[in-house]
PDB file of N, CA and C in Angstrom:
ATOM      1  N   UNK A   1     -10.274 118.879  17.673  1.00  0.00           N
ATOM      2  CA  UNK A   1      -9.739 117.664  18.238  1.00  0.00           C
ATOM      3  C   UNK A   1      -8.217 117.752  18.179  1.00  0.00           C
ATOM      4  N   UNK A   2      -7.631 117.614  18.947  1.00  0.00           N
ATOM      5  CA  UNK A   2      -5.719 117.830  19.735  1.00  0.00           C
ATOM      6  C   UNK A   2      -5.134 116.085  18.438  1.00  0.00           C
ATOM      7  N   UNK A   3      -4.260 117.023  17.670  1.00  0.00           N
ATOM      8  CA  UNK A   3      -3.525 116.397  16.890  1.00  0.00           C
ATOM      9  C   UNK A   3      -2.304 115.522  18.196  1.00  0.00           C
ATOM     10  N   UNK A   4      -1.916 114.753  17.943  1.00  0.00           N
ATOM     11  CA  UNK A   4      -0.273 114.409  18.339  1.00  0.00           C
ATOM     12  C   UNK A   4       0.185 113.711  17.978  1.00  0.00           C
ATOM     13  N   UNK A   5       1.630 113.740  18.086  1.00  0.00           N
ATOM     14  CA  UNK A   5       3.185 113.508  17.670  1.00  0.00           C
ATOM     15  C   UNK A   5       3.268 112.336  18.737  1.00  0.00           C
ATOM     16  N   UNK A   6       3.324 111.012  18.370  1.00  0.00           N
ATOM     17  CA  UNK A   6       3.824 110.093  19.371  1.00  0.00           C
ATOM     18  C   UNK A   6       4.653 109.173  18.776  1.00  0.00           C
ATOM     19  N   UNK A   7       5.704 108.404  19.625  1.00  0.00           N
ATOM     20  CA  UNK A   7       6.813 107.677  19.139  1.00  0.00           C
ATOM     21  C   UNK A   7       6.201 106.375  20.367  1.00  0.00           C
ATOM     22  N   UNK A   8       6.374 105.171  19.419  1.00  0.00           N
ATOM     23  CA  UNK A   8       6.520 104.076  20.535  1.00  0.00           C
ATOM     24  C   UNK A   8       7.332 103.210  20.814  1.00  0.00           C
ATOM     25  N   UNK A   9       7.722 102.859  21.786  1.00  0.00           N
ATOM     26  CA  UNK A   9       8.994 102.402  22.482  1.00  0.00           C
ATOM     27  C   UNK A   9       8.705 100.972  22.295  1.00  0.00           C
ATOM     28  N   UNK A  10       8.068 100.396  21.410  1.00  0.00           N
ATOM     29  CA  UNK A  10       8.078  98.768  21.075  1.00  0.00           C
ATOM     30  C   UNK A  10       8.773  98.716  19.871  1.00  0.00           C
ATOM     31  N   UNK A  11       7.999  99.677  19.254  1.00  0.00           N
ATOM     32  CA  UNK A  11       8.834  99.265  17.500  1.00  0.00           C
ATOM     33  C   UNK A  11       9.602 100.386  17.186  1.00  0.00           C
ATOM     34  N   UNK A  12       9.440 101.441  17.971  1.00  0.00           N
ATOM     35  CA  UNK A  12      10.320 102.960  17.165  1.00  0.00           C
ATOM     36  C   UNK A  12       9.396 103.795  16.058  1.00  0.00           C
ATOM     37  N   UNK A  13       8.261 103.223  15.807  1.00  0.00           N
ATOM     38  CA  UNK A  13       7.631 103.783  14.800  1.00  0.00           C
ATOM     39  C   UNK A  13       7.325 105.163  15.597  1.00  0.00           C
ATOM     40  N   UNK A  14       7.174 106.259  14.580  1.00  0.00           N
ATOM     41  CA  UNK A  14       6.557 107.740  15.009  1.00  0.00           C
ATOM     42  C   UNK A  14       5.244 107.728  14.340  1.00  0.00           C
ATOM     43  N   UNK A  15       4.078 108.662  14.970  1.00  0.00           N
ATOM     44  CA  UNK A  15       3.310 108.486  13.957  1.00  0.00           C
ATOM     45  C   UNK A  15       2.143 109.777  14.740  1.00  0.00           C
ATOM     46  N   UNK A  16       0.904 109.988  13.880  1.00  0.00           N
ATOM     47  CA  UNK A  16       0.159 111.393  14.476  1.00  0.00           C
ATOM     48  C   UNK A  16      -1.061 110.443  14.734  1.00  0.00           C
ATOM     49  N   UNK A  17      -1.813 111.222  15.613  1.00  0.00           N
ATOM     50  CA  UNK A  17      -2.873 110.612  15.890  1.00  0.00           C
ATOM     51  C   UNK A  17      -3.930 111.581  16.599  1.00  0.00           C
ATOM     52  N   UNK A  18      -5.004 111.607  16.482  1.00  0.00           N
ATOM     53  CA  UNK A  18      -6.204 112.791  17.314  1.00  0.00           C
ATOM     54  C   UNK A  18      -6.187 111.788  18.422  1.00  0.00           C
ATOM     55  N   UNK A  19      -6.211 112.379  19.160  1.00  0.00           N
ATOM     56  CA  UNK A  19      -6.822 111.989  21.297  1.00  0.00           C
ATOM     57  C   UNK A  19      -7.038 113.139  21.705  1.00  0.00           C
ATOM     58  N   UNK A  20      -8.399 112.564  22.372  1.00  0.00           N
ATOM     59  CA  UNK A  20      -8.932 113.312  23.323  1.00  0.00           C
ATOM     60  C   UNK A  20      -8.682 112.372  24.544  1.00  0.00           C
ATOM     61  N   UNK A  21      -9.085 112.990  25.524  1.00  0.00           N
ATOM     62  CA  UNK A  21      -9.520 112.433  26.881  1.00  0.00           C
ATOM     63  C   UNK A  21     -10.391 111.467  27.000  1.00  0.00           C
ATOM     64  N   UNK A  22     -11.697 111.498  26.059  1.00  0.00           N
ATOM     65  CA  UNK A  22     -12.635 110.252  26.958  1.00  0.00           C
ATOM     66  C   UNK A  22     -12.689 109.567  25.744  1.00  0.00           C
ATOM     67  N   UNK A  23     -11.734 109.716  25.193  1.00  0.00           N
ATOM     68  CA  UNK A  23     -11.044 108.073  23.619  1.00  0.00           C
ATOM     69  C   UNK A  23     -10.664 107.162  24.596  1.00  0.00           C
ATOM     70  N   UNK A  24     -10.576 106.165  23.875  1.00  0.00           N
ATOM     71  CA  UNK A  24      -9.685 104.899  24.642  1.00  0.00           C
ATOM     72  C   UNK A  24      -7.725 105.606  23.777  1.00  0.00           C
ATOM     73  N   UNK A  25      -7.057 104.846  24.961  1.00  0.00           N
ATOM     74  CA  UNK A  25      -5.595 104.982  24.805  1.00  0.00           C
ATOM     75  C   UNK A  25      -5.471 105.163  22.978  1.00  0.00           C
ATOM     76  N   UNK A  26      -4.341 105.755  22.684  1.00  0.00           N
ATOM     77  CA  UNK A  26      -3.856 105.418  21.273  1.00  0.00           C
ATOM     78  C   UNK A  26      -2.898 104.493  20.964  1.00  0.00           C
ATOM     79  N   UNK A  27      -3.149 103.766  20.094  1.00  0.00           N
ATOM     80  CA  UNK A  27      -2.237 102.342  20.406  1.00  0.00           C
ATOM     81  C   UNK A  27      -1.304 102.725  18.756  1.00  0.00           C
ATOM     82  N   UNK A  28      -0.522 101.836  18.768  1.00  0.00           N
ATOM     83  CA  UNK A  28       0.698 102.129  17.392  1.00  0.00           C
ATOM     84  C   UNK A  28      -0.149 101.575  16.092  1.00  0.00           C
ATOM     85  N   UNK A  29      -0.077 102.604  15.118  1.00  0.00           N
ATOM     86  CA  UNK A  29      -0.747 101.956  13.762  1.00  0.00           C
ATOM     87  C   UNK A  29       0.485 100.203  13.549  1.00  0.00           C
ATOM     88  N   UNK A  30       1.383 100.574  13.846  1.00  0.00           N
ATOM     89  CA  UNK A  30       2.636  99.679  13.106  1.00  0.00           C
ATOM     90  C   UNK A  30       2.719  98.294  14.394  1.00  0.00           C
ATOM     91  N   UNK A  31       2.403  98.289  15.517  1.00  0.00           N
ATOM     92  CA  UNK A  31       2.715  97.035  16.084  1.00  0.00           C
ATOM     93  C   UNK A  31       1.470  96.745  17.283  1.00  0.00           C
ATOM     94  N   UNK A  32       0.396  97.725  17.448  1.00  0.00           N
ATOM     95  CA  UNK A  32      -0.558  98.075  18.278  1.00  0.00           C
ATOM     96  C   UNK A  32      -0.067  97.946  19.711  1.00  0.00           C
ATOM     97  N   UNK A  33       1.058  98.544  19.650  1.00  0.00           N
ATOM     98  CA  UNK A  33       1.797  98.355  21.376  1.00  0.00           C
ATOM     99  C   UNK A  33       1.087  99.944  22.191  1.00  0.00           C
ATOM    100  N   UNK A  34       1.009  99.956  23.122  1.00  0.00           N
ATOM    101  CA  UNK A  34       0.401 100.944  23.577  1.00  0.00           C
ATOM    102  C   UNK A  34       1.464 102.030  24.558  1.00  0.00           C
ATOM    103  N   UNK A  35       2.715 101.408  24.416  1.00  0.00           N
ATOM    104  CA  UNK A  35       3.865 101.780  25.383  1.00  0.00           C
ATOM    105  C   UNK A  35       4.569 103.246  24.482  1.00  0.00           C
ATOM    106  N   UNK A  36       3.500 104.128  24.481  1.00  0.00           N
ATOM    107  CA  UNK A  36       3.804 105.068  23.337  1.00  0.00           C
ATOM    108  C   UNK A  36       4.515 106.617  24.794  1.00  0.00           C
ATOM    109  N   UNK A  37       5.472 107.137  24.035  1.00  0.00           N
ATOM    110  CA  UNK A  37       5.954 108.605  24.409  1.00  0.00           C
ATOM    111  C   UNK A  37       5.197 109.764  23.653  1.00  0.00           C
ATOM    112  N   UNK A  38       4.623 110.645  24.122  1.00  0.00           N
ATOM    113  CA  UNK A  38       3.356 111.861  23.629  1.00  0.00           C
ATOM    114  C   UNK A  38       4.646 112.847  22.795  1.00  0.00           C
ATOM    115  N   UNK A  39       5.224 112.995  21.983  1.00  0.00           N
ATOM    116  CA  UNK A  39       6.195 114.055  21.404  1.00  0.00           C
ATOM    117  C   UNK A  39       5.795 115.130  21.238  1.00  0.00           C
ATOM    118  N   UNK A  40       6.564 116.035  21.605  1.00  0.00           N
ATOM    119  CA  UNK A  40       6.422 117.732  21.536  1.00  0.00           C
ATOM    120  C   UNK A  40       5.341 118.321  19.634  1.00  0.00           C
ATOM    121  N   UNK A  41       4.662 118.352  19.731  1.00  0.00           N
ATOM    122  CA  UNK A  41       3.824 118.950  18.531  1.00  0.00           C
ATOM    123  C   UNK A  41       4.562 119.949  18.037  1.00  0.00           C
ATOM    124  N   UNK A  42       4.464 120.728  17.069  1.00  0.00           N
ATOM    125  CA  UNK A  42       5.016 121.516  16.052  1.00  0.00           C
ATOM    126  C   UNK A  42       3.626 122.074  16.202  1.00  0.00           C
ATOM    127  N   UNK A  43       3.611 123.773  15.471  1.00  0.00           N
ATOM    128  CA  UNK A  43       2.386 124.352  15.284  1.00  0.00           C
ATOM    129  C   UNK A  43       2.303 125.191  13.983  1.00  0.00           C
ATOM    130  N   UNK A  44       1.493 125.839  13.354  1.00  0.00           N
ATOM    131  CA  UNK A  44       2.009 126.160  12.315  1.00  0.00           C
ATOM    132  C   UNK A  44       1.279 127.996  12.594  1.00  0.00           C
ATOM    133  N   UNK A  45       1.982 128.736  11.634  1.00  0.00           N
ATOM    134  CA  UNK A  45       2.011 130.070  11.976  1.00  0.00           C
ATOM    135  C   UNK A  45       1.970 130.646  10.553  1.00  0.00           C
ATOM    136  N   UNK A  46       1.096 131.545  10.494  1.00  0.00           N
ATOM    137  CA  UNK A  46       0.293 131.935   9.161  1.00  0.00           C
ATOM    138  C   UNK A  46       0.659 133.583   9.160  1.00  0.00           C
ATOM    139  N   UNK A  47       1.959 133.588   7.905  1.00  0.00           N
ATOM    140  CA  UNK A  47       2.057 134.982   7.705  1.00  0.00           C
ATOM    141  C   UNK A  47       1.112 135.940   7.003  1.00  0.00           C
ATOM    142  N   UNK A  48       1.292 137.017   7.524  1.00  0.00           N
ATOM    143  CA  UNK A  48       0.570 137.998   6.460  1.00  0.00           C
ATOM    144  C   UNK A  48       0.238 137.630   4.716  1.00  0.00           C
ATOM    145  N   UNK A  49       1.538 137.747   4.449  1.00  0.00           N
ATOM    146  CA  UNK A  49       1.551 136.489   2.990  1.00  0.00           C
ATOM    147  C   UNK A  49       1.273 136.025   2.699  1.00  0.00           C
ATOM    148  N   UNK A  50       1.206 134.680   3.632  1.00  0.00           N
ATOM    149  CA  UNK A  50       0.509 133.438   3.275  1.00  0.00           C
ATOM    150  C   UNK A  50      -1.297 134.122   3.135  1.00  0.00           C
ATOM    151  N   UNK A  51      -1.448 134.888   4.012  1.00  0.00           N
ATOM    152  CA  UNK A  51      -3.120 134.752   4.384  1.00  0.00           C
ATOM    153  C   UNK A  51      -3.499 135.802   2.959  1.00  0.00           C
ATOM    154  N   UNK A  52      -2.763 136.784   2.561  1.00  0.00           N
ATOM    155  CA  UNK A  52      -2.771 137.269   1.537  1.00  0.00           C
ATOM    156  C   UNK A  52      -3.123 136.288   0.406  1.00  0.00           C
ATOM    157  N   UNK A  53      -1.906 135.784  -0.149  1.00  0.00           N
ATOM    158  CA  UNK A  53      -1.919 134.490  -1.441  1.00  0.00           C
ATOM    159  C   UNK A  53      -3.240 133.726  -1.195  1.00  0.00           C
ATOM    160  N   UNK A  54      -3.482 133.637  -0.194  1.00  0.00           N
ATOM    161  CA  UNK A  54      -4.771 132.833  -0.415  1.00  0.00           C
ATOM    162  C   UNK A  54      -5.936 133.271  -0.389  1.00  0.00           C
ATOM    163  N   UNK A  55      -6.080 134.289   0.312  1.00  0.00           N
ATOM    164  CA  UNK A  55      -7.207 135.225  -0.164  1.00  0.00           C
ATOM    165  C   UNK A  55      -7.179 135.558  -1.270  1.00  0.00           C
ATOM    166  N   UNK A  56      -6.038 135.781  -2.614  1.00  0.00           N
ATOM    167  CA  UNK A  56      -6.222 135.651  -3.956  1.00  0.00           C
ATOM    168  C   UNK A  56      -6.593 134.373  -4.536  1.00  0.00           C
ATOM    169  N   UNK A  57      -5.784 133.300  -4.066  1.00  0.00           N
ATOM    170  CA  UNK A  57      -6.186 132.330  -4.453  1.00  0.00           C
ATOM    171  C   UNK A  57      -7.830 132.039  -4.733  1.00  0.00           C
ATOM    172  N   UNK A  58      -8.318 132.186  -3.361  1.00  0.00           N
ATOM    173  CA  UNK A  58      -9.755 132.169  -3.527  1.00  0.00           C
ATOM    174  C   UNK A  58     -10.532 133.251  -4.152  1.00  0.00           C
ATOM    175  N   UNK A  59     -10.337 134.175  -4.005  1.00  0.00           N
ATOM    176  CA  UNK A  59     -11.214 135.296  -5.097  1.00  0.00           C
ATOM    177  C   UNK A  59     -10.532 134.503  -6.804  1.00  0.00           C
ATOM    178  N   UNK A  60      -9.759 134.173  -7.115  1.00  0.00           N
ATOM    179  CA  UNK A  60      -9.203 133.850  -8.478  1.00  0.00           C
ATOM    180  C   UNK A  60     -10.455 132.706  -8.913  1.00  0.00           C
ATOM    181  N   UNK A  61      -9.989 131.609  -7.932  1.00  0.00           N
ATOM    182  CA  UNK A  61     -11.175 130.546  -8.063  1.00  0.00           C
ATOM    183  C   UNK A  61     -13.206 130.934  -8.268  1.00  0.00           C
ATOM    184  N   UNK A  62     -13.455 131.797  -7.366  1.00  0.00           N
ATOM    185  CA  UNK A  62     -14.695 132.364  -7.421  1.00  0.00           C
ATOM    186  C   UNK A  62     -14.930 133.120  -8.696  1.00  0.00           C
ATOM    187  N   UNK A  63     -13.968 133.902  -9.300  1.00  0.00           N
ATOM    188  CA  UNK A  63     -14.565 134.380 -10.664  1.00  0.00           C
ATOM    189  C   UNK A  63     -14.321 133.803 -11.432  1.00  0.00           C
ATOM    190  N   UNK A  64     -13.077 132.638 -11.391  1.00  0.00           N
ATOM    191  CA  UNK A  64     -13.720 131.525 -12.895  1.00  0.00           C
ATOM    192  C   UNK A  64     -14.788 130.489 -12.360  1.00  0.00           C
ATOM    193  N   UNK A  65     -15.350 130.461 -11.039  1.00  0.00           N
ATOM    194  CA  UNK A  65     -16.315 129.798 -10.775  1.00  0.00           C
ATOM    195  C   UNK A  65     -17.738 130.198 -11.748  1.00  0.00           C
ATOM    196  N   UNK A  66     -17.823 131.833 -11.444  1.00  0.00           N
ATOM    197  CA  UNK A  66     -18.629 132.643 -11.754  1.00  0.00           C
ATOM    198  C   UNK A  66     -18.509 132.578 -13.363  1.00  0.00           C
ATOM    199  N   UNK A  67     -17.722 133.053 -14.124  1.00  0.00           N
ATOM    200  CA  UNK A  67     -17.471 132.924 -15.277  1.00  0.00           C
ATOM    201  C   UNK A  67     -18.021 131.867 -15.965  1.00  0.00           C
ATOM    202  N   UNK A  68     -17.684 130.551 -16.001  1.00  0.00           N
ATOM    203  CA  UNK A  68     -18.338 129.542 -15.875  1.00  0.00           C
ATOM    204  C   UNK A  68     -19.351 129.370 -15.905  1.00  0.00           C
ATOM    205  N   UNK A  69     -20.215 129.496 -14.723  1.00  0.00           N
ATOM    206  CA  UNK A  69     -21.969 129.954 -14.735  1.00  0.00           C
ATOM    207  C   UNK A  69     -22.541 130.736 -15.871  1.00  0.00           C
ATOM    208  N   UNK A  70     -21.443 131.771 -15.865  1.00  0.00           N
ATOM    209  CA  UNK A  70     -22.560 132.787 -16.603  1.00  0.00           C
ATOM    210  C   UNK A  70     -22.418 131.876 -18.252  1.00  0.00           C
ATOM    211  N   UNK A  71     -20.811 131.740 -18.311  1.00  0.00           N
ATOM    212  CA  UNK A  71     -21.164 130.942 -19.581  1.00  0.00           C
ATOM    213  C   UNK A  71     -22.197 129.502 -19.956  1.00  0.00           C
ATOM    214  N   UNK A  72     -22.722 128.929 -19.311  1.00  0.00           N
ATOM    215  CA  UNK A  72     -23.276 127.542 -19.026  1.00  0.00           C
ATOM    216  C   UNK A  72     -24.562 128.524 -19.293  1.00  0.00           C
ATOM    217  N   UNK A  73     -24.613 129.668 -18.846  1.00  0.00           N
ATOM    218  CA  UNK A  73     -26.213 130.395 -19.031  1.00  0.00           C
ATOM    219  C   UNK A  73     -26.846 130.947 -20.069  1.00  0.00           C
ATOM    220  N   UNK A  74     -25.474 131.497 -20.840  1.00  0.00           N
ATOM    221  CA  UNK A  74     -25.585 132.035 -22.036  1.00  0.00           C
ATOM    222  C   UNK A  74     -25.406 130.739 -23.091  1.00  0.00           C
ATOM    223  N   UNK A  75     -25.224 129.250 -22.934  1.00  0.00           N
ATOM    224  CA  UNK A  75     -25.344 128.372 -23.836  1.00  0.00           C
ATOM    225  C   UNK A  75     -26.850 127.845 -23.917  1.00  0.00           C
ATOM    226  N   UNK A  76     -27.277 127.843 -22.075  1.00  0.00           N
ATOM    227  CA  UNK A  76     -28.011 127.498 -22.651  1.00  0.00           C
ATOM    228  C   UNK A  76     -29.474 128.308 -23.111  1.00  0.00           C
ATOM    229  N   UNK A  77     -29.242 129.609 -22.827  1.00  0.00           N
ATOM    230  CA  UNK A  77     -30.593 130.809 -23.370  1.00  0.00           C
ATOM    231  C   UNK A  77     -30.405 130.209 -25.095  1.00  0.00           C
ATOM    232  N   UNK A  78     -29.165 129.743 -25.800  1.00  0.00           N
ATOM    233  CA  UNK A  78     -28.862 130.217 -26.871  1.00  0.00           C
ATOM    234  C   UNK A  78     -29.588 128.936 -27.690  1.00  0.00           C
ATOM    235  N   UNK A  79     -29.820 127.624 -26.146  1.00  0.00           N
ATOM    236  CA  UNK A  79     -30.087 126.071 -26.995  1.00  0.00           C
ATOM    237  C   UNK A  79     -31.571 126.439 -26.807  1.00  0.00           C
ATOM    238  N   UNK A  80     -32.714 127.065 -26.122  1.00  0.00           N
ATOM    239  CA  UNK A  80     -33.703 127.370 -25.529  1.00  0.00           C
ATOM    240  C   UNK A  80     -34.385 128.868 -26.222  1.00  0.00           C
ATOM    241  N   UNK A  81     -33.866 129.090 -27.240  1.00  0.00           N
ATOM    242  CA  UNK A  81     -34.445 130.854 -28.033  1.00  0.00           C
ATOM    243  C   UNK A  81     -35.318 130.241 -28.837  1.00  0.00           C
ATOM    244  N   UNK A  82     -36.495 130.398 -28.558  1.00  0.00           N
ATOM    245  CA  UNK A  82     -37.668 130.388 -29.754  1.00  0.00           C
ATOM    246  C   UNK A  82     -38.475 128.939 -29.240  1.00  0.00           C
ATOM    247  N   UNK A  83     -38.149 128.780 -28.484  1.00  0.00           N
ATOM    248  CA  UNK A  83     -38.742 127.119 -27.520  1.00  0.00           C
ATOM    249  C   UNK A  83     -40.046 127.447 -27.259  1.00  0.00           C
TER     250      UNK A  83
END
């Protein structure tokens, strides 16, 4: 769903909003005037780096996910021996 950047010419407020095509108009969170200008969007661009760091990020998270488990498993074989 198409993010946008709109400014409205009643109150000056800027503000983001999803529209599509078969939505009704987007009206102003701040004065519900509908006399809005569509502003140029910004996009965002994902370096090597970035996509790197976070592919650690997430493997980091998954083995103390894992870790975790196994410990929760080994507590409870240990509450459950001789049951």
């Amino acid at each position: 769903m198409p993010l946008y950047d709109f400014h409205c010419r009643v109150c000056g407020h800027e503000f983001e909003a999803l529209a599509r095509a078969q939505d009704p108009p987007v009206a102003c969170p701040s004065c519900s005037g509908h006399d809005l200008d569509r502003l140029p969007s910004g996009f965002a661009v994902s370096t090597a780096e970035k996509t790197a760091a976070a592919a650690r990020d997430s493997r980091k998270r998954q083995r103390l996910a894992n870790k975790d488990k196994l410990i929760a498993e080994e507590e409870y074989r240990k509450q459950h021996e001789g049951h």
